[in-house]
Protein backbone atom coordinates (compact mmCIF):
# COMPACT_ATOMS: atom_id res chain seq x y z
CA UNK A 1 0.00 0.00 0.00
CA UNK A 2 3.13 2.32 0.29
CA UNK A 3 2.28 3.59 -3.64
CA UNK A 4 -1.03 5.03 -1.68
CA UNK A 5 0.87 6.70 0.93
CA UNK A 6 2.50 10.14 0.85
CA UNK A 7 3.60 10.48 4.35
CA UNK A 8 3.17 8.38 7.77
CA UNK A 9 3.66 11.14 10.54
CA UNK A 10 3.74 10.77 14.39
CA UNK A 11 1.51 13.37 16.09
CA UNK A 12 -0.41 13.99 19.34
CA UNK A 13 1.55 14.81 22.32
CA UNK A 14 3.21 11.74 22.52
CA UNK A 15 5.26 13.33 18.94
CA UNK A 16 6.10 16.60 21.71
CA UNK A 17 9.52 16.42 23.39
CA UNK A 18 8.76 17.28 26.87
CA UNK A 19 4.97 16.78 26.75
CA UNK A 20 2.99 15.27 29.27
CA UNK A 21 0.71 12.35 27.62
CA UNK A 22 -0.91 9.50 28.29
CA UNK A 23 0.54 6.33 27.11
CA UNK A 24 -0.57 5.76 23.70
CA UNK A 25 0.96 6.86 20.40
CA UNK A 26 -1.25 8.43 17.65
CA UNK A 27 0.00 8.29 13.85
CA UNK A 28 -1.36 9.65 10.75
CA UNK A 29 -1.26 7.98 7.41
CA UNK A 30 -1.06 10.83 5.02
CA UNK A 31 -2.82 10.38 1.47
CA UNK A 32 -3.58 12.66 -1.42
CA UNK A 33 -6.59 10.51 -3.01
CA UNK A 34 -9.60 9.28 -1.45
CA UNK A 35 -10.01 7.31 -4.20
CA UNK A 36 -7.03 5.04 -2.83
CA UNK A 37 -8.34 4.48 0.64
CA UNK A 38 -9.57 1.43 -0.50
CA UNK A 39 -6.10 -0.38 -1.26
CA UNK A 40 -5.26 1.75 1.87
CA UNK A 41 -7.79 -0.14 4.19
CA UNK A 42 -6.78 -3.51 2.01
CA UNK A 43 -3.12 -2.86 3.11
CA UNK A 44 -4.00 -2.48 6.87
CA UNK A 45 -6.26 -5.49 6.47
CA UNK A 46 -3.87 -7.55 5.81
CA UNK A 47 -1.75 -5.88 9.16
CA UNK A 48 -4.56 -7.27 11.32
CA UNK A 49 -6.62 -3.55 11.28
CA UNK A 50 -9.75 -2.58 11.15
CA UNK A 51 -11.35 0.28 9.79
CA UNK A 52 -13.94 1.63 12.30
CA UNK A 53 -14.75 4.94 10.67
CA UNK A 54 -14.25 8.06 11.06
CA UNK A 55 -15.30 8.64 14.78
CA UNK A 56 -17.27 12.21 13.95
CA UNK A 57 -13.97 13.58 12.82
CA UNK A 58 -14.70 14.63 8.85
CA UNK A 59 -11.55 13.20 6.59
CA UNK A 60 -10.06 11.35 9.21
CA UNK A 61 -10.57 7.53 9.06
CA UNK A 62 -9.38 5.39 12.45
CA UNK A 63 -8.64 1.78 12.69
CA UNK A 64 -7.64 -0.54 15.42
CA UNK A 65 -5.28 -3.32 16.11
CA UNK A 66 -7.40 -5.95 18.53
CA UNK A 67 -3.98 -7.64 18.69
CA UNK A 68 -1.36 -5.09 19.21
CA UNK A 69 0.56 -4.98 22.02
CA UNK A 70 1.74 -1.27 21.93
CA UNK A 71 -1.29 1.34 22.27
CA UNK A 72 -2.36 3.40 19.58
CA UNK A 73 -4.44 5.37 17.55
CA UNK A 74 -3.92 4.85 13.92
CA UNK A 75 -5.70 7.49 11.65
CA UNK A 76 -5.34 7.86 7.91
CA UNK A 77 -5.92 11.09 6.58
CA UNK A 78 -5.93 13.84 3.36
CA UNK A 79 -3.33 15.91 3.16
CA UNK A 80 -5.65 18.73 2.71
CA UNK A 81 -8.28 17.81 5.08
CA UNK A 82 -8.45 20.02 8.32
CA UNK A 83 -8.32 16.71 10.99
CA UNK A 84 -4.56 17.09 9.59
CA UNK A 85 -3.94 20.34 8.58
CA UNK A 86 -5.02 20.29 13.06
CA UNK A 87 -2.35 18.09 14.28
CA UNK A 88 0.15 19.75 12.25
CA UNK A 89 -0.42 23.01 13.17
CA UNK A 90 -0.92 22.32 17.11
CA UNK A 91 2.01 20.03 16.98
CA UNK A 92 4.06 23.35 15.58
CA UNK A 93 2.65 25.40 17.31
CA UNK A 94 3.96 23.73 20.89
CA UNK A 95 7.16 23.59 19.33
CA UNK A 96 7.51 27.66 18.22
CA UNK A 97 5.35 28.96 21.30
CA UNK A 98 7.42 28.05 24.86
CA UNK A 99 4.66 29.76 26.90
CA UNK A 100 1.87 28.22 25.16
CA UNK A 101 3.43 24.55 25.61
CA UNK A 102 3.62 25.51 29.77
CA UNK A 103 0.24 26.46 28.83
CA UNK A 104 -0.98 23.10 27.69
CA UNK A 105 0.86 20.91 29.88
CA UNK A 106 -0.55 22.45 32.68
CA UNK A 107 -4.36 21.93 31.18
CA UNK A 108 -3.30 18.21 30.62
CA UNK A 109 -2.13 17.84 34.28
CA UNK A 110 -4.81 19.67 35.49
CA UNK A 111 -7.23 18.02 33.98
CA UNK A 112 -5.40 14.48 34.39
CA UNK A 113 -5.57 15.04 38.09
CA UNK A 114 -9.22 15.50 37.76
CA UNK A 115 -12.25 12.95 37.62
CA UNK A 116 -13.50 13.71 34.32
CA UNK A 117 -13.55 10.72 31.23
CA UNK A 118 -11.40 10.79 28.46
CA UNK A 119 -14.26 12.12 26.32
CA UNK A 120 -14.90 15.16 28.84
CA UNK A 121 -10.63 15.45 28.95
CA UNK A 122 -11.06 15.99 25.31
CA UNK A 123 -14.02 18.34 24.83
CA UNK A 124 -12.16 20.22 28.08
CA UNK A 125 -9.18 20.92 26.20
CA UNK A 126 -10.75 21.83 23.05
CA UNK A 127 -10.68 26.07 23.42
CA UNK A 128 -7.19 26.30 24.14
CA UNK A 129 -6.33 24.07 21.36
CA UNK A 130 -8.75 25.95 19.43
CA UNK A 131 -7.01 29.93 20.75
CA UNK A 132 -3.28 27.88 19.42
CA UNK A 133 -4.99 26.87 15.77
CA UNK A 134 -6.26 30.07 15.06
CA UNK A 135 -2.52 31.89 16.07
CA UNK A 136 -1.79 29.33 13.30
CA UNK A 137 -4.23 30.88 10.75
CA UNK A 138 -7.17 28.66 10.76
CA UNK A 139 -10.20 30.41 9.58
CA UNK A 140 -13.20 30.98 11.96
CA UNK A 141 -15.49 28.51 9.80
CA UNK A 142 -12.37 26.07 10.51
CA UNK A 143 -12.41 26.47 13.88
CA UNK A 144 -16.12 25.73 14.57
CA UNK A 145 -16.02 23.17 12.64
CA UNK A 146 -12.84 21.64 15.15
CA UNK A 147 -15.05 22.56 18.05
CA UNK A 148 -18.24 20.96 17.10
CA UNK A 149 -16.45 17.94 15.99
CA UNK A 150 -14.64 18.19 19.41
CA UNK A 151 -17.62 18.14 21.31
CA UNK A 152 -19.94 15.32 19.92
């Protein structure tokens, strides 16, 4: 499946030197035509994945490993689509901004230290994530569409 494949990138804050994160690795497969994500689900077929949609996140297709002894979350994306144009720009964004990084690690503790779920950790990070992406240039109609997708 590698001819369907531009890029496979490690993102999430597992990808952040210094980060704080839980202990599971996300990665992005990268392609540039829909109309391949069929040899691309094929491929990962035949690597013991399955495709399990796209988990309310437009352009962003997940799959999971029942026998995979690392965690993950394994995503395959467009490189135009804004699910990665989003982990590319916060993942930069940490990187460039010092303050904002102290920013976000304190969030992630904060919240970590907390009772919520994983889905409320999520939806409870989503505005400051959101204030970093659009420092980055996403548009406002970008943004909302991040947030609603965040919170469903």
């Amino acid at each position: 499946m590698g001819e369907y494949i531009i890029d496979i990138v490690h993102i999430g804050s597992t990808s952040i030197v210094g980060m704080s994160a839980k202990p599971c690795i996300d990665i992005d497969i990268v392609i540039d035509d829909w109309v391949n994500f069929p040899k691309v689900i094929e491929g990962l077929a035949s690597l013991g994945y399955e495709h399990i949609g796209d988990l309310g996140i437009k352009e962003r297709e997940a799959f999971k490993h029942a026998g995979s002894i690392y965690r993950h979350n394994l995503y395959v994306v467009h490189i135009d689509s804004i699910a990665y144009r989003n982990h590319i720009a916060l993942k930069n964004h940490l990187y460039e901004n010092p303050n904002d990084f102290q920013r976000y690690i304190a969030l992630k503790l904060e919240l970590s230290n907390s009772s919520v779920d994983i889905d409320q950790y999520c939806r409870l990070k989503t505005d400051l994530i959101l204030d970093f992406l659009e420092a980055e240039g996403f548009t406002a109609e970008e943004l909302e569409e991040i947030r609603q997708q965040n919170l469903s």
